[in-house]
N, C-alpha and C. Protein backbone atom coordinates (compact mmCIF):
# COMPACT_ATOMS: atom_id res chain seq x y z
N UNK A 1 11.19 -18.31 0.14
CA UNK A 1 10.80 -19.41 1.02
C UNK A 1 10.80 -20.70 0.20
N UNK A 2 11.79 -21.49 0.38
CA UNK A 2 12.00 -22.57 -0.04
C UNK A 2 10.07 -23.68 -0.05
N UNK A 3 9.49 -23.80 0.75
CA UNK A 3 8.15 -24.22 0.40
C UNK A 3 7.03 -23.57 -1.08
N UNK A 4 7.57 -22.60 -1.19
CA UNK A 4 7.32 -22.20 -2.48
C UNK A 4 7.90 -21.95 -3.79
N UNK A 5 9.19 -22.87 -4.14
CA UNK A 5 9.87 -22.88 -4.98
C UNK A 5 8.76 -23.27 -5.85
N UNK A 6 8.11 -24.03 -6.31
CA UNK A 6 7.15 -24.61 -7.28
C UNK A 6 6.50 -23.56 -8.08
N UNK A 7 5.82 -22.88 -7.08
CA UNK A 7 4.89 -22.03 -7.12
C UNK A 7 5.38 -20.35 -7.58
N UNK A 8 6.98 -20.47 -7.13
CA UNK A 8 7.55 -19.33 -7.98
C UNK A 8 8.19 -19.87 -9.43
N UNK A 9 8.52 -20.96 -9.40
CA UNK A 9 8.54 -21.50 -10.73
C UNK A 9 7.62 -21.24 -11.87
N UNK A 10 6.46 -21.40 -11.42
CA UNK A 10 4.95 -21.05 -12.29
C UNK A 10 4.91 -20.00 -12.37
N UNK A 11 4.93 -19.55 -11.77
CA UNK A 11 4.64 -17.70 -11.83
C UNK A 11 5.58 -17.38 -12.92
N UNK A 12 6.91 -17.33 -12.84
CA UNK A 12 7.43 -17.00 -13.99
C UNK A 12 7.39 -17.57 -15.46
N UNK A 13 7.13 -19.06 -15.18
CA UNK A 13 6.44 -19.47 -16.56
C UNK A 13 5.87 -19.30 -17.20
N UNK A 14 4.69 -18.11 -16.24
CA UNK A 14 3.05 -17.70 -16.54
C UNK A 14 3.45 -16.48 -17.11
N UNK A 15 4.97 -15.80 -16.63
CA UNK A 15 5.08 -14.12 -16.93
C UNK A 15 3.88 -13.12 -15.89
N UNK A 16 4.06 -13.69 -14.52
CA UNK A 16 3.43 -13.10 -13.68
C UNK A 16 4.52 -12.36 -12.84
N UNK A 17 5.87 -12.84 -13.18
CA UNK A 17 7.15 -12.60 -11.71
C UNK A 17 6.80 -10.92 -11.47
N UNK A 18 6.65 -10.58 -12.61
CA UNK A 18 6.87 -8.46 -12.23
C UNK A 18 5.36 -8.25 -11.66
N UNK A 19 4.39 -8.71 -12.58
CA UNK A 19 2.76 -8.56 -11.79
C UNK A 19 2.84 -8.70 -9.85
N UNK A 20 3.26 -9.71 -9.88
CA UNK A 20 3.00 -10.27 -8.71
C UNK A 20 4.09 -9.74 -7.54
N UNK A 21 5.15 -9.05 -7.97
CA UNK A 21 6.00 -8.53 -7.70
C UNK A 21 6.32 -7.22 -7.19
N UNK A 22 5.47 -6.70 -8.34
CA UNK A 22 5.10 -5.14 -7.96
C UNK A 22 4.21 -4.38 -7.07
N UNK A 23 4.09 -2.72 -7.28
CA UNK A 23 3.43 -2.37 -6.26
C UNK A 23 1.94 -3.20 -6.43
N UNK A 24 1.26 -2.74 -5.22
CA UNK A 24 -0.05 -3.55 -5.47
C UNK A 24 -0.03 -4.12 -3.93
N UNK A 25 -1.55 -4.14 -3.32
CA UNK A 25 -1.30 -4.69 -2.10
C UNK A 25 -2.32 -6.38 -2.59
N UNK A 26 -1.43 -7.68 -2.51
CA UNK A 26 -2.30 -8.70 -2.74
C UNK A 26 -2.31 -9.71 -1.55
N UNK A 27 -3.18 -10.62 -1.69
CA UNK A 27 -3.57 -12.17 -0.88
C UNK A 27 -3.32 -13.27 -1.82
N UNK A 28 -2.24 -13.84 -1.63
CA UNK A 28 -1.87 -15.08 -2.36
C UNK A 28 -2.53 -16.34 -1.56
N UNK A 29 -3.16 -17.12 -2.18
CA UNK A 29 -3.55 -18.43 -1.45
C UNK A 29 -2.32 -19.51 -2.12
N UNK A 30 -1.41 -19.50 -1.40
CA UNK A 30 -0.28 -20.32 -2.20
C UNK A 30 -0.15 -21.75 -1.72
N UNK A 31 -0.16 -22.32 -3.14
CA UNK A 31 0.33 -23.31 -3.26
C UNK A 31 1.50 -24.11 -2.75
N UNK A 32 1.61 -24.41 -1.81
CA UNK A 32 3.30 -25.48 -1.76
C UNK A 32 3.67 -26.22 -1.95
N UNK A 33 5.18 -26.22 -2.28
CA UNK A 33 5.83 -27.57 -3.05
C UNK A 33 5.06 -28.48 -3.22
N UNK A 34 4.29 -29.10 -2.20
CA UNK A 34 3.62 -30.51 -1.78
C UNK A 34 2.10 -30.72 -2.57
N UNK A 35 1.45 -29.22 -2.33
CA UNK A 35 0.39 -29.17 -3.51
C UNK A 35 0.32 -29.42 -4.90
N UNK A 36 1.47 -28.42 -5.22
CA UNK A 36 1.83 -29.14 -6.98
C UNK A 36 2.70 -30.62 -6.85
N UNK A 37 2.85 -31.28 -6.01
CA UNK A 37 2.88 -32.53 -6.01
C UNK A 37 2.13 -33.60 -6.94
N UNK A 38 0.85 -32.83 -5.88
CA UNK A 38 -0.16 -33.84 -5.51
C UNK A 38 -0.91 -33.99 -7.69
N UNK A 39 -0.60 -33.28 -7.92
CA UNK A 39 -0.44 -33.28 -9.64
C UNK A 39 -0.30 -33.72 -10.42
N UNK A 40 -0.62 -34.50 -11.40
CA UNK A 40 -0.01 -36.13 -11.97
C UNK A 40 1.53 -35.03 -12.66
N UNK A 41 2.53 -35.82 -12.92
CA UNK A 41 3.31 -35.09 -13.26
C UNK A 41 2.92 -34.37 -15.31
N UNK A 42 2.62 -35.67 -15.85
CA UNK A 42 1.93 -35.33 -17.33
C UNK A 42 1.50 -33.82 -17.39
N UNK A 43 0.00 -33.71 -16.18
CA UNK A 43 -0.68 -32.25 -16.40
C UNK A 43 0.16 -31.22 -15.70
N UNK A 44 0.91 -31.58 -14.94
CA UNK A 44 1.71 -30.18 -14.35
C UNK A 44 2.65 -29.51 -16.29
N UNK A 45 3.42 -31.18 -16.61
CA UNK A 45 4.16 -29.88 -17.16
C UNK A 45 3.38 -30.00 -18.71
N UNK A 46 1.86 -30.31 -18.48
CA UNK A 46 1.20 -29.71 -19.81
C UNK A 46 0.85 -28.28 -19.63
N UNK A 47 0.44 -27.84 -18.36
CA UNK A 47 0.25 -26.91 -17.78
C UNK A 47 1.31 -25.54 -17.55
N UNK A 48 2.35 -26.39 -17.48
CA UNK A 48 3.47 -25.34 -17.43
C UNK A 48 3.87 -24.78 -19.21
N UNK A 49 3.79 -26.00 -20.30
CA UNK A 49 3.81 -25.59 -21.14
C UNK A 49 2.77 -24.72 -21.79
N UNK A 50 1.87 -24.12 -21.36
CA UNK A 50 0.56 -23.47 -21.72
C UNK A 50 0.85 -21.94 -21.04
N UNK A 51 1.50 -20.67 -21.14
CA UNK A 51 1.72 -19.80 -19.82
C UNK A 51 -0.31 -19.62 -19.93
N UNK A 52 -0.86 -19.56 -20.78
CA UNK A 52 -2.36 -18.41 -20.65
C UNK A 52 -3.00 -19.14 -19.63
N UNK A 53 -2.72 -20.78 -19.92
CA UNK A 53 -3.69 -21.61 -19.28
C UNK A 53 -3.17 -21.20 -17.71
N UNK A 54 -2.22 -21.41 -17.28
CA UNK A 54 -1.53 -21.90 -16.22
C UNK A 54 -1.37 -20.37 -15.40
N UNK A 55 -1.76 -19.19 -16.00
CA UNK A 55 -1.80 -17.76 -15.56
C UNK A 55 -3.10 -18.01 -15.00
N UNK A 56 -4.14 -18.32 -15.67
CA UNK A 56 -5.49 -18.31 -15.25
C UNK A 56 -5.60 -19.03 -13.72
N UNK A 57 -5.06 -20.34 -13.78
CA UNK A 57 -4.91 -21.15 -12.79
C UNK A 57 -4.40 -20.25 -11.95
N UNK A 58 -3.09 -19.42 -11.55
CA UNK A 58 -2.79 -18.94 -10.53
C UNK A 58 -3.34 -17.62 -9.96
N UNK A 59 -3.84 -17.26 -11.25
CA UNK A 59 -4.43 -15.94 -10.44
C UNK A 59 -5.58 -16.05 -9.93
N UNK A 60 -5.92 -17.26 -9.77
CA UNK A 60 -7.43 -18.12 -9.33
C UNK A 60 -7.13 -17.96 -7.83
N UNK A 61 -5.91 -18.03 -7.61
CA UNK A 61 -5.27 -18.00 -6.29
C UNK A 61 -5.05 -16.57 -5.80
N UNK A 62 -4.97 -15.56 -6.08
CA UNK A 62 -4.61 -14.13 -5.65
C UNK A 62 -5.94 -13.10 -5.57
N UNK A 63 -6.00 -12.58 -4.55
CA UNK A 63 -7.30 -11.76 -4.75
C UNK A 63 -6.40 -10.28 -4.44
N UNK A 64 -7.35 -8.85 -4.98
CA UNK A 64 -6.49 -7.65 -5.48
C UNK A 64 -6.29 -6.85 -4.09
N UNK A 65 -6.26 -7.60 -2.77
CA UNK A 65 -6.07 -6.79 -1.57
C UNK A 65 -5.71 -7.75 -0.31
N UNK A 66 -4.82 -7.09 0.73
CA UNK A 66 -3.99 -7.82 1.62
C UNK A 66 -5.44 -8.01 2.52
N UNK A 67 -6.01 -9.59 3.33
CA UNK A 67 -6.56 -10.09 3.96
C UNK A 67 -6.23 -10.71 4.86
N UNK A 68 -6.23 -10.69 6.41
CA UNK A 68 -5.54 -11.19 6.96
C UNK A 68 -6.54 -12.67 7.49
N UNK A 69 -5.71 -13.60 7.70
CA UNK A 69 -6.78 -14.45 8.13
C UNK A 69 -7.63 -13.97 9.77
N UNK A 70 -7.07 -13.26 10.78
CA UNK A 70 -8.32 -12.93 11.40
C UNK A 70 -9.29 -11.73 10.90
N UNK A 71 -9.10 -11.29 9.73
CA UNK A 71 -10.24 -10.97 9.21
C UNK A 71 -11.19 -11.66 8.59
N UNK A 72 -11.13 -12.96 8.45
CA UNK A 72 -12.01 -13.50 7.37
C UNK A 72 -13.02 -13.46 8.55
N UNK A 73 -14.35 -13.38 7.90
CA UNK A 73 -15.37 -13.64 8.83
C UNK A 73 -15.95 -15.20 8.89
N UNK A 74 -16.50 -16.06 9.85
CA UNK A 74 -16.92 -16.92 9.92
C UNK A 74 -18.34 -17.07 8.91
N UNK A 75 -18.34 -18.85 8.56
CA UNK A 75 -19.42 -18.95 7.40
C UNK A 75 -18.52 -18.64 5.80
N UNK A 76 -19.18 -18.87 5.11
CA UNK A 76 -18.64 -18.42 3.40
C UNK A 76 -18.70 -17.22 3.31
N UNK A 77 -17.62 -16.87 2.77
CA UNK A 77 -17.68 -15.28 1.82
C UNK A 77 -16.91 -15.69 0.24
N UNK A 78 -17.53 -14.62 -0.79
CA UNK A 78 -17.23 -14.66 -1.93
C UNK A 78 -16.43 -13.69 -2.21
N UNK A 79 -15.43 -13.79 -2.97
CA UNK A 79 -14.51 -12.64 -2.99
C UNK A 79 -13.87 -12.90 -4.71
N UNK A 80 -14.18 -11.98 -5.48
CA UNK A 80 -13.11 -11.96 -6.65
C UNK A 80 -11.75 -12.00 -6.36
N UNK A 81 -10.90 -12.80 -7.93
CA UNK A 81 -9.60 -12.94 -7.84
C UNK A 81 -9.34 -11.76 -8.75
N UNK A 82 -7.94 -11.95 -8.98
CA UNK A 82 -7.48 -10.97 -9.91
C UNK A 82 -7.39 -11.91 -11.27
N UNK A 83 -7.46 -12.79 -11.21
CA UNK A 83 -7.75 -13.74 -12.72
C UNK A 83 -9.48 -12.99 -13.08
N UNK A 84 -10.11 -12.83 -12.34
CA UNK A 84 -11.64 -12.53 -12.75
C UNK A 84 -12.87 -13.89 -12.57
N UNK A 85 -12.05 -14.57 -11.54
CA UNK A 85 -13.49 -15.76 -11.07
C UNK A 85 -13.55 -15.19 -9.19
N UNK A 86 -14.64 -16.18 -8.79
CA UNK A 86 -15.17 -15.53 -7.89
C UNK A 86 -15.01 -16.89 -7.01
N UNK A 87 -14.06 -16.96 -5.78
CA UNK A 87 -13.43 -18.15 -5.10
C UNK A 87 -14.66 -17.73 -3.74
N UNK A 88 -14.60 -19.18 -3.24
CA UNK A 88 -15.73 -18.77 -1.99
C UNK A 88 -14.55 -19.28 -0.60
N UNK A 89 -14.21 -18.34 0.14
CA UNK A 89 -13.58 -18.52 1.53
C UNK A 89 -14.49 -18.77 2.22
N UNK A 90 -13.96 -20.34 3.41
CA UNK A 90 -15.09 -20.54 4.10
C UNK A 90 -14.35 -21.18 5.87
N UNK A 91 -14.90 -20.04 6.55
CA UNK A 91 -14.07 -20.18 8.10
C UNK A 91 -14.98 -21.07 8.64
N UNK A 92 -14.60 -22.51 9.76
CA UNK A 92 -15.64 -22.77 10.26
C UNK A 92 -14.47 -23.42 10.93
N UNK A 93 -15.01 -23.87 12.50
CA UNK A 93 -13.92 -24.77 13.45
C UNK A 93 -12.78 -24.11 13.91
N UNK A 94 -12.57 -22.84 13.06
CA UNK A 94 -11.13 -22.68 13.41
C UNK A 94 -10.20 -22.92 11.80
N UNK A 95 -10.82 -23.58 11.13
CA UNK A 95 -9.99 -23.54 9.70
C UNK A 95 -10.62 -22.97 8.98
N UNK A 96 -9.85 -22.60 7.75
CA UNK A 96 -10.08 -21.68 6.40
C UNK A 96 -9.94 -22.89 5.41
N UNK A 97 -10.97 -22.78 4.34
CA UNK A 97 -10.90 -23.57 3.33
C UNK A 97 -11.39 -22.64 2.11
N UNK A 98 -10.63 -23.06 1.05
CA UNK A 98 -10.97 -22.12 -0.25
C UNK A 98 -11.88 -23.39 -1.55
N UNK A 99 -12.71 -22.54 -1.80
CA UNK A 99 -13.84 -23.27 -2.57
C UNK A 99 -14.01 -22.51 -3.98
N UNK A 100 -13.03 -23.38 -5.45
CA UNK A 100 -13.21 -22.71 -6.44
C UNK A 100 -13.84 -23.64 -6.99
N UNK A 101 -14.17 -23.05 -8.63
CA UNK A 101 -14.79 -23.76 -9.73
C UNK A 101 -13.60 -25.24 -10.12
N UNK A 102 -12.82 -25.36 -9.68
CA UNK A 102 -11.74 -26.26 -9.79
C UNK A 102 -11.08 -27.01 -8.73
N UNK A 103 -11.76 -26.59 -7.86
CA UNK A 103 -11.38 -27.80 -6.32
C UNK A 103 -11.74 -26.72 -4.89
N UNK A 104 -10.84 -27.40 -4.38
CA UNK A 104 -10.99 -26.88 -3.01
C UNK A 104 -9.12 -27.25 -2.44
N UNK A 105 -9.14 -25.81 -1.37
CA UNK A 105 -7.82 -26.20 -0.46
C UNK A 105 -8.26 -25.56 0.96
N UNK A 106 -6.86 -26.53 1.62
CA UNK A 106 -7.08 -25.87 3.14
C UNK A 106 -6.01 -24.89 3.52
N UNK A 107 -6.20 -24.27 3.90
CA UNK A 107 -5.06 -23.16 4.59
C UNK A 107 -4.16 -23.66 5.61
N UNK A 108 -2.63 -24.01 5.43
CA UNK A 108 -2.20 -24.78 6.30
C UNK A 108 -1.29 -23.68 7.02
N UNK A 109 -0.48 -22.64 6.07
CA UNK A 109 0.18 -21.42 7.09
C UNK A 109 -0.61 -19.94 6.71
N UNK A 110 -1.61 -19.46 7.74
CA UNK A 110 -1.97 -18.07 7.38
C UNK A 110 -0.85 -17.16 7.88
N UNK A 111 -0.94 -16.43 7.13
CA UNK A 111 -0.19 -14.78 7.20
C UNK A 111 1.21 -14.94 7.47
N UNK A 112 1.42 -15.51 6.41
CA UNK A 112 3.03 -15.29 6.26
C UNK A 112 3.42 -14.25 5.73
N UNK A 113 4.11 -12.89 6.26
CA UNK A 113 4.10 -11.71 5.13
C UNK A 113 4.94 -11.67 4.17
N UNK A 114 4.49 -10.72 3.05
CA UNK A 114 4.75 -10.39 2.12
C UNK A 114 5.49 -8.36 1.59
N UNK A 115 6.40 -8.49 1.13
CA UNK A 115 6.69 -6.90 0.85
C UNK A 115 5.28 -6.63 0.28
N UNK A 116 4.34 -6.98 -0.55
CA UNK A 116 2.95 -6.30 -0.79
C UNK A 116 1.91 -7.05 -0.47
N UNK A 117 1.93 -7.16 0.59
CA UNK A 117 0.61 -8.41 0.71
C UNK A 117 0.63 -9.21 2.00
N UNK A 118 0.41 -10.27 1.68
CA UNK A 118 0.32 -11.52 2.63
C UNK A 118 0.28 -12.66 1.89
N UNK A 119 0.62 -13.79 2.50
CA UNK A 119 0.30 -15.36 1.54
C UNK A 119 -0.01 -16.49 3.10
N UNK A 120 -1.20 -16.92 2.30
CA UNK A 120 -2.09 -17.99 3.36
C UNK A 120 -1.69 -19.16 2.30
N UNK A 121 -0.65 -20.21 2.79
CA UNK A 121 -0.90 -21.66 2.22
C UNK A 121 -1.22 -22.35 2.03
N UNK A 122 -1.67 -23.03 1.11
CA UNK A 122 -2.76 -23.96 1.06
C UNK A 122 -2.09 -25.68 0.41
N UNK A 123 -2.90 -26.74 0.92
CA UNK A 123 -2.32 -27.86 0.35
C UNK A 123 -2.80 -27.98 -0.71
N UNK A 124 -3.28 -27.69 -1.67
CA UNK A 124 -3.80 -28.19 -3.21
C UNK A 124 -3.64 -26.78 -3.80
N UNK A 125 -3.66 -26.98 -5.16
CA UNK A 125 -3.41 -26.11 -6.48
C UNK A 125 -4.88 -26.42 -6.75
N UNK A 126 -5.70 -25.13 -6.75
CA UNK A 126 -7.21 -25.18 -6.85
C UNK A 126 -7.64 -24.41 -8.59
């Protein structure tokens, strides 16, 4: 999916392409093109030059099981990533917003599928 060229860019920078690739059922909160935009360009490609740093960052985004967005329940829930921090999903109105130690995004396409998973898009790199 061309909206996520960026974001598969990183991944392989990070040495995530086979992780993320393989069996395993996951929830990507992905980033699009437009999110890593929003990025000064300097820290993107300090970031890209770093894979440990920039692994951490994305797996901030993946939690270790397929979620669909009408499962999320309304109000906050806390849910571990597969990086090992603890992102807070929060349904209210009708939108999904993700609440880490490093920002916040909104969910702009839920449940786009995936051969292992699902991916909910989000406008910011959190």
């Amino acid at each position: 999916d061309a909206r996520f060229s960026t974001l598969l860019a990183a991944v392989k920078a990070a040495g995530l392409a086979e992780t993320l690739s393989g069996p395993g059922t996951f929830t990507v909160f992905a980033p699009t093109n437009d999110a890593f935009a929003k990025i000064p360009a300097d820290a993107l490609n300090g970031l890209l030059a770093k894979p440990n740093d920039l692994k951490a960052v994305l797996l901030r985004h993946v939690l270790p099981n397929k979620i669909e967005s009408s499962a999320i329940p309304s109000g906050s829930t806390t849910v571990g990533t597969v990086g090992g921090e603890d992102i807070t999903v929060i349904r209210s109105s009708g939108s999904i917003r993700i609440e880490s130690s490093a920002g916040g995004a909104r969910v702009i396409i839920p449940d786009v599928k995936a051969t292992n998973g699902i991916i909910h898009a989000v406008d910011t790199v959190f």
